[in-house]
C-alpha atoms as a PDB file:
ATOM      1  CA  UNK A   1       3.623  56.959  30.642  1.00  0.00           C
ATOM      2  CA  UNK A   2       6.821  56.260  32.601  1.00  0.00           C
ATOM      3  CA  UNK A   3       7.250  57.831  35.927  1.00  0.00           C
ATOM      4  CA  UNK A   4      10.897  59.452  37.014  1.00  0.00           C
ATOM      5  CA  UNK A   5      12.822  62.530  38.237  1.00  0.00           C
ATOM      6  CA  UNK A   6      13.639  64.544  34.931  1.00  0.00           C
ATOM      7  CA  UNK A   7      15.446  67.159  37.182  1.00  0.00           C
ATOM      8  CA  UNK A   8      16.653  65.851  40.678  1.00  0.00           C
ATOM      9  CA  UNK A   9      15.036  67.503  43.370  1.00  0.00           C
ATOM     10  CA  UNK A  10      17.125  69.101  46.479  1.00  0.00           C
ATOM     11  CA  UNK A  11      15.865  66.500  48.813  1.00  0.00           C
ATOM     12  CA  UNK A  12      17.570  63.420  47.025  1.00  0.00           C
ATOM     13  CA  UNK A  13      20.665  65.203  46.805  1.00  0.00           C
ATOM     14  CA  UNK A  14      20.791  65.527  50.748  1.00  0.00           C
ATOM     15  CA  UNK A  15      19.532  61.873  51.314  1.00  0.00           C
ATOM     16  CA  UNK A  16      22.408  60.814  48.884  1.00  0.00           C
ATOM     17  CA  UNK A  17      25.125  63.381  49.345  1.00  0.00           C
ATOM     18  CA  UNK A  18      27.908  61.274  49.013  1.00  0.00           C
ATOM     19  CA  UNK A  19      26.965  60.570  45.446  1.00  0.00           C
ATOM     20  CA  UNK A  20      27.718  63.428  42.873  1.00  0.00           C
ATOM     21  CA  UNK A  21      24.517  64.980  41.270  1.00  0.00           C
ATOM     22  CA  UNK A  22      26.110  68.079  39.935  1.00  0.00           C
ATOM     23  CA  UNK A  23      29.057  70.276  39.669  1.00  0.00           C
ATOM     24  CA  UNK A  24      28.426  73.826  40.745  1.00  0.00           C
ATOM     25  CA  UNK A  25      30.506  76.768  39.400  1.00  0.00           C
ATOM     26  CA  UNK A  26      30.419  79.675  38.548  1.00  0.00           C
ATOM     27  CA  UNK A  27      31.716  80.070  34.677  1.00  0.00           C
ATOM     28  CA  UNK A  28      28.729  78.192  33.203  1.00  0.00           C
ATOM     29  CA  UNK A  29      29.906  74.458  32.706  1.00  0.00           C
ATOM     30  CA  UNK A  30      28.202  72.475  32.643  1.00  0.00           C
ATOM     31  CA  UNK A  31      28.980  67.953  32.173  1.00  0.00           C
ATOM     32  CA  UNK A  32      27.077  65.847  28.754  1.00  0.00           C
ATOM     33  CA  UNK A  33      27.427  62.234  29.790  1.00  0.00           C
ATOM     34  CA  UNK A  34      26.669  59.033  27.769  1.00  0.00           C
ATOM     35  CA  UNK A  35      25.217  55.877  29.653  1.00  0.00           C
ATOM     36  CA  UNK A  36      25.277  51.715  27.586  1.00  0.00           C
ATOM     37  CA  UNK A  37      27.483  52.196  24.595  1.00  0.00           C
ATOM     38  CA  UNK A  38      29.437  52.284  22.545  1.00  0.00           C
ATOM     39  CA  UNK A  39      26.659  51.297  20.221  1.00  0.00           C
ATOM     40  CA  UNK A  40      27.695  50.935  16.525  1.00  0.00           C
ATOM     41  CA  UNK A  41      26.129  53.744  14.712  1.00  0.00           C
ATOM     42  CA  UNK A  42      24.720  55.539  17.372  1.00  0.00           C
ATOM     43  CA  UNK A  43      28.304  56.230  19.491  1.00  0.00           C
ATOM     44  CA  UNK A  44      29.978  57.233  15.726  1.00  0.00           C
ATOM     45  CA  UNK A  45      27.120  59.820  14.851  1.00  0.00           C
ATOM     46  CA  UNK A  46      27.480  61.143  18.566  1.00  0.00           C
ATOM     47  CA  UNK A  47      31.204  61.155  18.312  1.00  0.00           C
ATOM     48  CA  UNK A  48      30.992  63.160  15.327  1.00  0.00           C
ATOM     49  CA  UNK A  49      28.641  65.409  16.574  1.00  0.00           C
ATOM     50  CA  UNK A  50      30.808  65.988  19.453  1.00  0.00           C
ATOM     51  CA  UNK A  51      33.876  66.895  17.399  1.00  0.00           C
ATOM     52  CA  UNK A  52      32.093  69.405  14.528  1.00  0.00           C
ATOM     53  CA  UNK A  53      30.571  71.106  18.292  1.00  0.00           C
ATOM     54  CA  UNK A  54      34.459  70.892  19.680  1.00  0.00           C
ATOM     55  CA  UNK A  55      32.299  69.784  23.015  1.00  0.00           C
ATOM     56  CA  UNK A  56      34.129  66.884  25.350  1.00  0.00           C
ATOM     57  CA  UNK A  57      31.705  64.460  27.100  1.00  0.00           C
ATOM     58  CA  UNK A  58      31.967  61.748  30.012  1.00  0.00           C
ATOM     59  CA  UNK A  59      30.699  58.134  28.445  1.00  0.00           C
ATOM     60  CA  UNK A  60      29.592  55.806  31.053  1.00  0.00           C
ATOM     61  CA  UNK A  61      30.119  52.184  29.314  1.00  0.00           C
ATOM     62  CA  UNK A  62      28.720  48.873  29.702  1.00  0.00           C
ATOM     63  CA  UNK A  63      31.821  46.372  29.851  1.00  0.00           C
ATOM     64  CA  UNK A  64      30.223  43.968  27.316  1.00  0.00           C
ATOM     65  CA  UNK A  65      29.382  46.444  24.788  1.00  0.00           C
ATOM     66  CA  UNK A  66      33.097  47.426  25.034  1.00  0.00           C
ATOM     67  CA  UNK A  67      33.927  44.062  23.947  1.00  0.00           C
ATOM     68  CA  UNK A  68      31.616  43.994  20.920  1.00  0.00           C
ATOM     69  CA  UNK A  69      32.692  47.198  19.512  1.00  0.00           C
ATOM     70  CA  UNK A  70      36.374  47.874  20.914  1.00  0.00           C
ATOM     71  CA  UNK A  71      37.460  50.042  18.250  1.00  0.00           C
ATOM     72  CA  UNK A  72      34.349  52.543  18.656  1.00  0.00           C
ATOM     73  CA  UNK A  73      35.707  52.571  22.666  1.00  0.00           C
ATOM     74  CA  UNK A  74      39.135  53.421  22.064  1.00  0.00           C
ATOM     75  CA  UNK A  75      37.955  56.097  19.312  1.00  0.00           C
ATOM     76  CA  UNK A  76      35.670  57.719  22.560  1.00  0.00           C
ATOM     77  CA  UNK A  77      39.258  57.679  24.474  1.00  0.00           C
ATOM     78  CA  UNK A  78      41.499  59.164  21.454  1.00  0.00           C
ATOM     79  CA  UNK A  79      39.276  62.105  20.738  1.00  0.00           C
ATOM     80  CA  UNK A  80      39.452  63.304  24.114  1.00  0.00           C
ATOM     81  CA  UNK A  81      36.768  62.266  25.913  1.00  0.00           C
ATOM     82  CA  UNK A  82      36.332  60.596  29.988  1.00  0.00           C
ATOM     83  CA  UNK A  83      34.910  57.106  30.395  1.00  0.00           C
ATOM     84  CA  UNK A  84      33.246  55.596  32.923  1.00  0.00           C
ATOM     85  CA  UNK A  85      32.241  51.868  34.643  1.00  0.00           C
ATOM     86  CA  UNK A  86      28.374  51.315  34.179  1.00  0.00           C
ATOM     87  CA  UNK A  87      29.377  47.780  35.138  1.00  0.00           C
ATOM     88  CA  UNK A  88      29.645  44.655  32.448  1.00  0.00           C
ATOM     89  CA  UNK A  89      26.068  43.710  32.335  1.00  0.00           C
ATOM     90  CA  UNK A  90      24.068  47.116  33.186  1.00  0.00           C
ATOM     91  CA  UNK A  91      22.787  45.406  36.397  1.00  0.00           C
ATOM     92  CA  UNK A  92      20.136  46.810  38.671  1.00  0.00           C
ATOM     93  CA  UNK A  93      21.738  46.788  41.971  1.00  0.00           C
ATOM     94  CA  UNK A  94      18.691  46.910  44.372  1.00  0.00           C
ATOM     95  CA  UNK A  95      18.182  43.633  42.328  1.00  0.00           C
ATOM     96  CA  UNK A  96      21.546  42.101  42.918  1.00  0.00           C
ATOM     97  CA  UNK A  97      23.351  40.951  45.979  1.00  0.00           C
ATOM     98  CA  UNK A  98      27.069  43.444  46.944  1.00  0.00           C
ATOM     99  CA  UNK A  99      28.907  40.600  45.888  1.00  0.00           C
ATOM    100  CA  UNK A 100      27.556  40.051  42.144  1.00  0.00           C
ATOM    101  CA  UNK A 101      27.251  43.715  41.849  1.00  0.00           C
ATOM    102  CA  UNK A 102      31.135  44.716  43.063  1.00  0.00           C
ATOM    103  CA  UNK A 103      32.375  41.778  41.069  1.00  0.00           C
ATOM    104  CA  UNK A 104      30.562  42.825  37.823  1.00  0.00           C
ATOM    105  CA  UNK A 105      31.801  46.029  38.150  1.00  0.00           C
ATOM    106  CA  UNK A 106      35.211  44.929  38.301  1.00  0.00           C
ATOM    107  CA  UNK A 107      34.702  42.906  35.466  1.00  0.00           C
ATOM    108  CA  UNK A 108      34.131  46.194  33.618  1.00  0.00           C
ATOM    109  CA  UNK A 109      36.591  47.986  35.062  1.00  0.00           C
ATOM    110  CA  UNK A 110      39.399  45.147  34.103  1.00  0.00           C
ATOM    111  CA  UNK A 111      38.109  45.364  29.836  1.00  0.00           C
ATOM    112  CA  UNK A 112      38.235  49.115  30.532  1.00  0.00           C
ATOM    113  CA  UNK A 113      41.913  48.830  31.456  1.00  0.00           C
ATOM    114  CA  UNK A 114      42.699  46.270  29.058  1.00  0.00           C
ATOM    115  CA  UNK A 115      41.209  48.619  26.191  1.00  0.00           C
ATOM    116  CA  UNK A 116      42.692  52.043  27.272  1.00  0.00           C
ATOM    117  CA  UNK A 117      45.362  51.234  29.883  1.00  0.00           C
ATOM    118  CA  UNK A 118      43.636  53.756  32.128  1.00  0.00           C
ATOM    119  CA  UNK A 119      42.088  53.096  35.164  1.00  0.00           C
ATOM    120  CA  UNK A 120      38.826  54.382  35.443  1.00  0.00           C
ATOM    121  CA  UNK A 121      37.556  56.579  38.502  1.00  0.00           C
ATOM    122  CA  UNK A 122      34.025  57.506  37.573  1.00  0.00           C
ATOM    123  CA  UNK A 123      31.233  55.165  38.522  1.00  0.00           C
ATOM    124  CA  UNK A 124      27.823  55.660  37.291  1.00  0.00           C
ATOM    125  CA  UNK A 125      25.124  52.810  38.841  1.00  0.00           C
ATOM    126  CA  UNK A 126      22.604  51.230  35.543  1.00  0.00           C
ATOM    127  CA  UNK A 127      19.096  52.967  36.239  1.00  0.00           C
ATOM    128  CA  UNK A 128      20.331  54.934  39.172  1.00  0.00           C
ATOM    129  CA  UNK A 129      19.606  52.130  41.458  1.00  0.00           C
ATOM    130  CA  UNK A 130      22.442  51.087  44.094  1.00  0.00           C
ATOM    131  CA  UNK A 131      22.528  49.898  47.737  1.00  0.00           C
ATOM    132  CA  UNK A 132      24.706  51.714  50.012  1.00  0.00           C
ATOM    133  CA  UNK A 133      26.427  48.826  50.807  1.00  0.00           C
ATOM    134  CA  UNK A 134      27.386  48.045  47.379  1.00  0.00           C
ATOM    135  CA  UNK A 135      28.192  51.987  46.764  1.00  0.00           C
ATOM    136  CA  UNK A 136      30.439  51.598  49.933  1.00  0.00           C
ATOM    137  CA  UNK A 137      32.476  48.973  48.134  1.00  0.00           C
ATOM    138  CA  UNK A 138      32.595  50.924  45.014  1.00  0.00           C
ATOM    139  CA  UNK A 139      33.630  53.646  46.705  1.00  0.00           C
ATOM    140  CA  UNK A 140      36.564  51.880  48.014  1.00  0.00           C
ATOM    141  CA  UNK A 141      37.912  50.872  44.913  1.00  0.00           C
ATOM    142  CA  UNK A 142      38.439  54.396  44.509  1.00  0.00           C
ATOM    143  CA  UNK A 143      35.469  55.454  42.543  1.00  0.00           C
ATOM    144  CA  UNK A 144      33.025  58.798  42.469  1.00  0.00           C
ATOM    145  CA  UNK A 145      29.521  57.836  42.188  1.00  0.00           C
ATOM    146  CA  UNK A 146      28.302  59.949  39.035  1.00  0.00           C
ATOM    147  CA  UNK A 147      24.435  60.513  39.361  1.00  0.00           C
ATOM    148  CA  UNK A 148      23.214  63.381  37.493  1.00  0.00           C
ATOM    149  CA  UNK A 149      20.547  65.860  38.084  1.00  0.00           C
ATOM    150  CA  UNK A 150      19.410  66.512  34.301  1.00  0.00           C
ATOM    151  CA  UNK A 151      17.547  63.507  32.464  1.00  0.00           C
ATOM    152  CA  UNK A 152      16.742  63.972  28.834  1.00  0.00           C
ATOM    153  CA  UNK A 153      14.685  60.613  29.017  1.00  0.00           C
ATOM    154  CA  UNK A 154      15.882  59.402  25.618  1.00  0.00           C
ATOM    155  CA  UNK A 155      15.624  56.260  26.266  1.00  0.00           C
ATOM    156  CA  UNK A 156      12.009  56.505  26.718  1.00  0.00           C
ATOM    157  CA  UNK A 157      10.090  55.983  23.284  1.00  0.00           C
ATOM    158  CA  UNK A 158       6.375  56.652  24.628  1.00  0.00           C
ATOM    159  CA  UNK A 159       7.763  60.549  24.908  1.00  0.00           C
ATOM    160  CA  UNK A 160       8.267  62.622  21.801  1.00  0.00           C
ATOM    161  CA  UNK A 161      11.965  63.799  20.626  1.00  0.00           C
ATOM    162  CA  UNK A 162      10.400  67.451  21.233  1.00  0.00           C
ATOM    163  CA  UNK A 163       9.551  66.777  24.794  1.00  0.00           C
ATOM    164  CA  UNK A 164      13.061  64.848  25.038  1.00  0.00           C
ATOM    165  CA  UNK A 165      14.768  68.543  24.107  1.00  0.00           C
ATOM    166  CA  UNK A 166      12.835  70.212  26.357  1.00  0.00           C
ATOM    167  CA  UNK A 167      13.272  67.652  29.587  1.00  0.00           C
ATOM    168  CA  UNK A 168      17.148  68.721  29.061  1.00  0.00           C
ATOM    169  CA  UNK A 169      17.061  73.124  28.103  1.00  0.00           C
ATOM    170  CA  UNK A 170      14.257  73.711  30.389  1.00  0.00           C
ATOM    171  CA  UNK A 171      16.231  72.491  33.409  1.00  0.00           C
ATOM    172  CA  UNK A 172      20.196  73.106  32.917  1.00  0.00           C
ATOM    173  CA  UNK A 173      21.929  75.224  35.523  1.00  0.00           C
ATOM    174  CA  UNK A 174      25.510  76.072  36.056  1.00  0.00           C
ATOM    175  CA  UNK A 175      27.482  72.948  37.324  1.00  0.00           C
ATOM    176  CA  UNK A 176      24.438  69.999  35.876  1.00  0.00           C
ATOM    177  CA  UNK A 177      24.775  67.026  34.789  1.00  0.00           C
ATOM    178  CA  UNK A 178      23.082  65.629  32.037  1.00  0.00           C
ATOM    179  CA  UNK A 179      22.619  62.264  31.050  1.00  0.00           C
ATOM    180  CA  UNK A 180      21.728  60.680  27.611  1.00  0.00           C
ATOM    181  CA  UNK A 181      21.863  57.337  25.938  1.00  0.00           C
ATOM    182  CA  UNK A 182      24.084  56.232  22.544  1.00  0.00           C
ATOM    183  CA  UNK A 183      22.305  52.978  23.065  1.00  0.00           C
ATOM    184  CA  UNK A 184      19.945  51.970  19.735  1.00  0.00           C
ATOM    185  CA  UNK A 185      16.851  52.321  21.891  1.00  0.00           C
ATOM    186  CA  UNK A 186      17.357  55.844  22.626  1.00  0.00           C
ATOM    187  CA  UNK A 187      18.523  56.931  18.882  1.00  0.00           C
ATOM    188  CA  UNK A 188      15.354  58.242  17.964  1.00  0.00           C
ATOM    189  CA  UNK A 189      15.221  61.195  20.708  1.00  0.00           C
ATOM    190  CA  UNK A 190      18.991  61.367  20.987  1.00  0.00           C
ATOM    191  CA  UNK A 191      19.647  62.515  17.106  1.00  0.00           C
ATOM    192  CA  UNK A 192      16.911  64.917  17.343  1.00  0.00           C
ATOM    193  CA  UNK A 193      17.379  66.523  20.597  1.00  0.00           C
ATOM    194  CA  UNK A 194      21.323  66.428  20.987  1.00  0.00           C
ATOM    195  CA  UNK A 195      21.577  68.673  18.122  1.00  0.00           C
ATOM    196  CA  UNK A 196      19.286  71.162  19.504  1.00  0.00           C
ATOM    197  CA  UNK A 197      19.998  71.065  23.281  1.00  0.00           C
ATOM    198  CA  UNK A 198      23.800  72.027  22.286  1.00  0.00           C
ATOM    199  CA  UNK A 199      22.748  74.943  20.246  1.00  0.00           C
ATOM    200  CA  UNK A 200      20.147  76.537  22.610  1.00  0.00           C
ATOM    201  CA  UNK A 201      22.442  75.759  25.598  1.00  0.00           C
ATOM    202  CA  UNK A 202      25.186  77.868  23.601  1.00  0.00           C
ATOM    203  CA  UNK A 203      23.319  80.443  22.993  1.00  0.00           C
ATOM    204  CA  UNK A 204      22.939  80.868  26.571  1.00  0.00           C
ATOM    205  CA  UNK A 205      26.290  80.391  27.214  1.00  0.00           C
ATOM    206  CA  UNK A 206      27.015  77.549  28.900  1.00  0.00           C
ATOM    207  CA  UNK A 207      31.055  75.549  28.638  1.00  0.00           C
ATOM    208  CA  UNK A 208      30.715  71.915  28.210  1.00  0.00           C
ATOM    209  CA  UNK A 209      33.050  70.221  30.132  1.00  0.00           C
ATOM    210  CA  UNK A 210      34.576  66.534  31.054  1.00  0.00           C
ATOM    211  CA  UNK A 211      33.935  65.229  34.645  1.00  0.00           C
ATOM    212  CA  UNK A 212      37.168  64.217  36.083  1.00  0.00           C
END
């Protein structure tokens, strides 16, 4: 069984405050974002999802996964939705020096631009993993580091799409973040517990919301 932080604990937040782990507010939004697509047939049944729910969502995308499916990008941007750099490669960063890292997240950033003409200004680091140095940089470039403080764990297969749906309505507060996949990997848990989570969490009234 895989080990992580399915809600972000209070002392992380503190150790990394100058990273964004949540919103808080008090009218009940709350902030669905996407990390590694778009992913043919997994970012079109999201997107659909998304517009029969009228719910807009923040999609964190990997620059070369724009490039393979460009049209299913642009489609994220003209139905009203934010995107984000997740750099071109999804690169670890504790596992890559500042300079490959920066320079891979401008790669992104420049097929981002090229397919939207909008400069992005939402950051979120593959895996969670970033040096402060190379966070400095990024930050400089006039990013906000979007962490998150909900994980559905999607992308992990050894955990049931039942336990996925729970990892997300058993934590939500006003002003969280929650992060799940449209990458193939994570399909499985994402069609089953997307559904579900955006039910229950309307029935408790929560506003879904774009970070901007």
């Amino acid at each position: 069984m895989s080990f992580y932080w399915i809600k972000t604990n209070a002392i992380i937040k503190r150790c990394f405050s100058n990273y964004i782990w949540d919103i808080p507010n008090k009218k009940n939004k709350i902030y669905l974002t996407f990390d590694d697509g778009p992913t043919p047939d997994v970012t079109d049944w999201l997107l659909e999802l998304l517009k029969k729910e009228n719910i807009k969502a923040t999609f964190f995308c990997i620059g070369k996964n724009i490039l393979l499916a460009p049209e299913l990008f642009k489609q994220i941007i003209e139905e009203g939705h934010t995107v984000g750099n997740h750099t071109y490669n999804h690169y670890n960063g504790w596992k890559k020096s500042n300079e490959i890292y920066l320079e891979n997240t401008k790669k992104c950033e420049a097929i981002i631009v090229a397919n939207s003409t909008k400069q992005p200004q939402l950051f979120r680091p593959p895996y969670g993993k970033i040096k402060r140095g190379q966070a400095k940089k990024i930050k400089e470039l006039g990013y906000k580091i979007i962490m998150w403080d909900v994980l559905s764990a999607d992308f992990d297969q050894q955990i049931s799409p039942e336990k996925c749906l729970t990892n997300v309505t058993s934590s939500v507060k006003p002003g969280s973040i929650i992060v799940f996949h449209d990458s193939l990997k994570a399909s499985k848990n994402l069609k089953f517990a997307l559904p579900l989570a955006i039910k229950q969490l309307k029935q408790k009234g929560f506003i879904f919301e774009t970070i901007v």
